[in-house]
C-alpha atoms as a PDB file:
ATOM      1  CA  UNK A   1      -7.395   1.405 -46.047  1.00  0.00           C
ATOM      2  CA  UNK A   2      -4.890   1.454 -43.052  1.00  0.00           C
ATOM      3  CA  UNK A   3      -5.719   5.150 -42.138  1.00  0.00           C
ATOM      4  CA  UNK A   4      -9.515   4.646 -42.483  1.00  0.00           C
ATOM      5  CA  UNK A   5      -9.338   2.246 -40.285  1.00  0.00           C
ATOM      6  CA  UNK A   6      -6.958   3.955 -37.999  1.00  0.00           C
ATOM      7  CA  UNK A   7      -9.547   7.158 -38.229  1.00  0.00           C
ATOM      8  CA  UNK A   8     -12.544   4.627 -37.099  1.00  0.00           C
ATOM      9  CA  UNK A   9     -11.127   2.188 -34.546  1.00  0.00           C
ATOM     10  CA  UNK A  10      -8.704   4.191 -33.343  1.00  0.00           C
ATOM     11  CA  UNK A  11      -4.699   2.848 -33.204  1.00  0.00           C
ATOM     12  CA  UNK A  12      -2.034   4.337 -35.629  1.00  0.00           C
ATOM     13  CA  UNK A  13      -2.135   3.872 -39.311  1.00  0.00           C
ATOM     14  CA  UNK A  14       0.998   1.930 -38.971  1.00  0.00           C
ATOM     15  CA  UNK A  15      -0.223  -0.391 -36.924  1.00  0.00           C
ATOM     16  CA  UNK A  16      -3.493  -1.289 -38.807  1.00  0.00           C
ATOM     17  CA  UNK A  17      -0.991  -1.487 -42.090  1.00  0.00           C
ATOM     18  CA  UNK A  18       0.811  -4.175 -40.134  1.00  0.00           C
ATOM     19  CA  UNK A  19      -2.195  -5.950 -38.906  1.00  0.00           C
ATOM     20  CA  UNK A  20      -3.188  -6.077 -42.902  1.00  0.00           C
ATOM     21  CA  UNK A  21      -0.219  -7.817 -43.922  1.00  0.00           C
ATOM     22  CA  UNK A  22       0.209 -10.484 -41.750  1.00  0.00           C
ATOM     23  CA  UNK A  23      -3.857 -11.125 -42.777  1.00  0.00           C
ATOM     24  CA  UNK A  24      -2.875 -10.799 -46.119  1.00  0.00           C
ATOM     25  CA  UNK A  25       0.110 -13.608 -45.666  1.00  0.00           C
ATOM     26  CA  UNK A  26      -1.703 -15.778 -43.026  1.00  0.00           C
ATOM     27  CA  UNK A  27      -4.610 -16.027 -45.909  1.00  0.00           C
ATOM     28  CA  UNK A  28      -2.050 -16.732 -48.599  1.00  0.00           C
ATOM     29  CA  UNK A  29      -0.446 -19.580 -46.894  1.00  0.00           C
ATOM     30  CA  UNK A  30      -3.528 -21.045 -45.626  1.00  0.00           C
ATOM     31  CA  UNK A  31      -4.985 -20.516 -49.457  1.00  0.00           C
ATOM     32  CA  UNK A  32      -2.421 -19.884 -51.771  1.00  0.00           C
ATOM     33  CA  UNK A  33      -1.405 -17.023 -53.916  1.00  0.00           C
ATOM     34  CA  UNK A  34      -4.662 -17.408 -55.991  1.00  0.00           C
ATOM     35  CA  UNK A  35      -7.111 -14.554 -54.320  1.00  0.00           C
ATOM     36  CA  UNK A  36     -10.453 -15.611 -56.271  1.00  0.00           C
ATOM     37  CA  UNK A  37     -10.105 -18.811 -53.865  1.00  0.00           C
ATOM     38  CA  UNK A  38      -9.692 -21.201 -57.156  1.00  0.00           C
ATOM     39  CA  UNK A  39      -6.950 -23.613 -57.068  1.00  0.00           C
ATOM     40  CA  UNK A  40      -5.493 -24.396 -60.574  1.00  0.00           C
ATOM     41  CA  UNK A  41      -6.126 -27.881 -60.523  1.00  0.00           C
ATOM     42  CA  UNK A  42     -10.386 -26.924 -61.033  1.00  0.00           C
ATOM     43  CA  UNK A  43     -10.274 -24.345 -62.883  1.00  0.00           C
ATOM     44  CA  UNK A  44     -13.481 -23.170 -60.296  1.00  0.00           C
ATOM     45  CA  UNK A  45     -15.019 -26.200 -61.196  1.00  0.00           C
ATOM     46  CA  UNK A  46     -16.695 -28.438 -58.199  1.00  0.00           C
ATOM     47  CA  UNK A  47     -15.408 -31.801 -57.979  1.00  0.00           C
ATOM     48  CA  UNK A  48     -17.583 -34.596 -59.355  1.00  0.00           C
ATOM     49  CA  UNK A  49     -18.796 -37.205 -56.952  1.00  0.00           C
ATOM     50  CA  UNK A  50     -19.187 -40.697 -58.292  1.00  0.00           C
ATOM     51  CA  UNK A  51     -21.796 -43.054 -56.271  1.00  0.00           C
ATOM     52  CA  UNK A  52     -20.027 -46.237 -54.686  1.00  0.00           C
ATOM     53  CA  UNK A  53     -20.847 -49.315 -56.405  1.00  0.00           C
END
């Protein structure tokens, strides 16, 4: 991916490799380590909202 994006936009394949992973570790600490955007605790499933009484 690094060196078709060097050969589009220009810059050094080395460069756009390092640009990738700190995106790839700025998204897994804002995230987590889980990439389908689930966190364990749902299991995917939306959180239930319960009307105030």
């Amino acid at each position: 991916m690094a060196a078709r994006l060097a050969r589009e936009h220009g810059g050094s394949e080395r460069s756009w490799q390092r640009a990738m992973n700190e995106a790839r570790a700025q998204y897994e600490d804002e995230h987590g380590q889980d990439p389908g955007g689930q966190d364990d605790d749902h299991n995917g499933a939306e959180p239930v909202l319960q009307p105030a009484l």
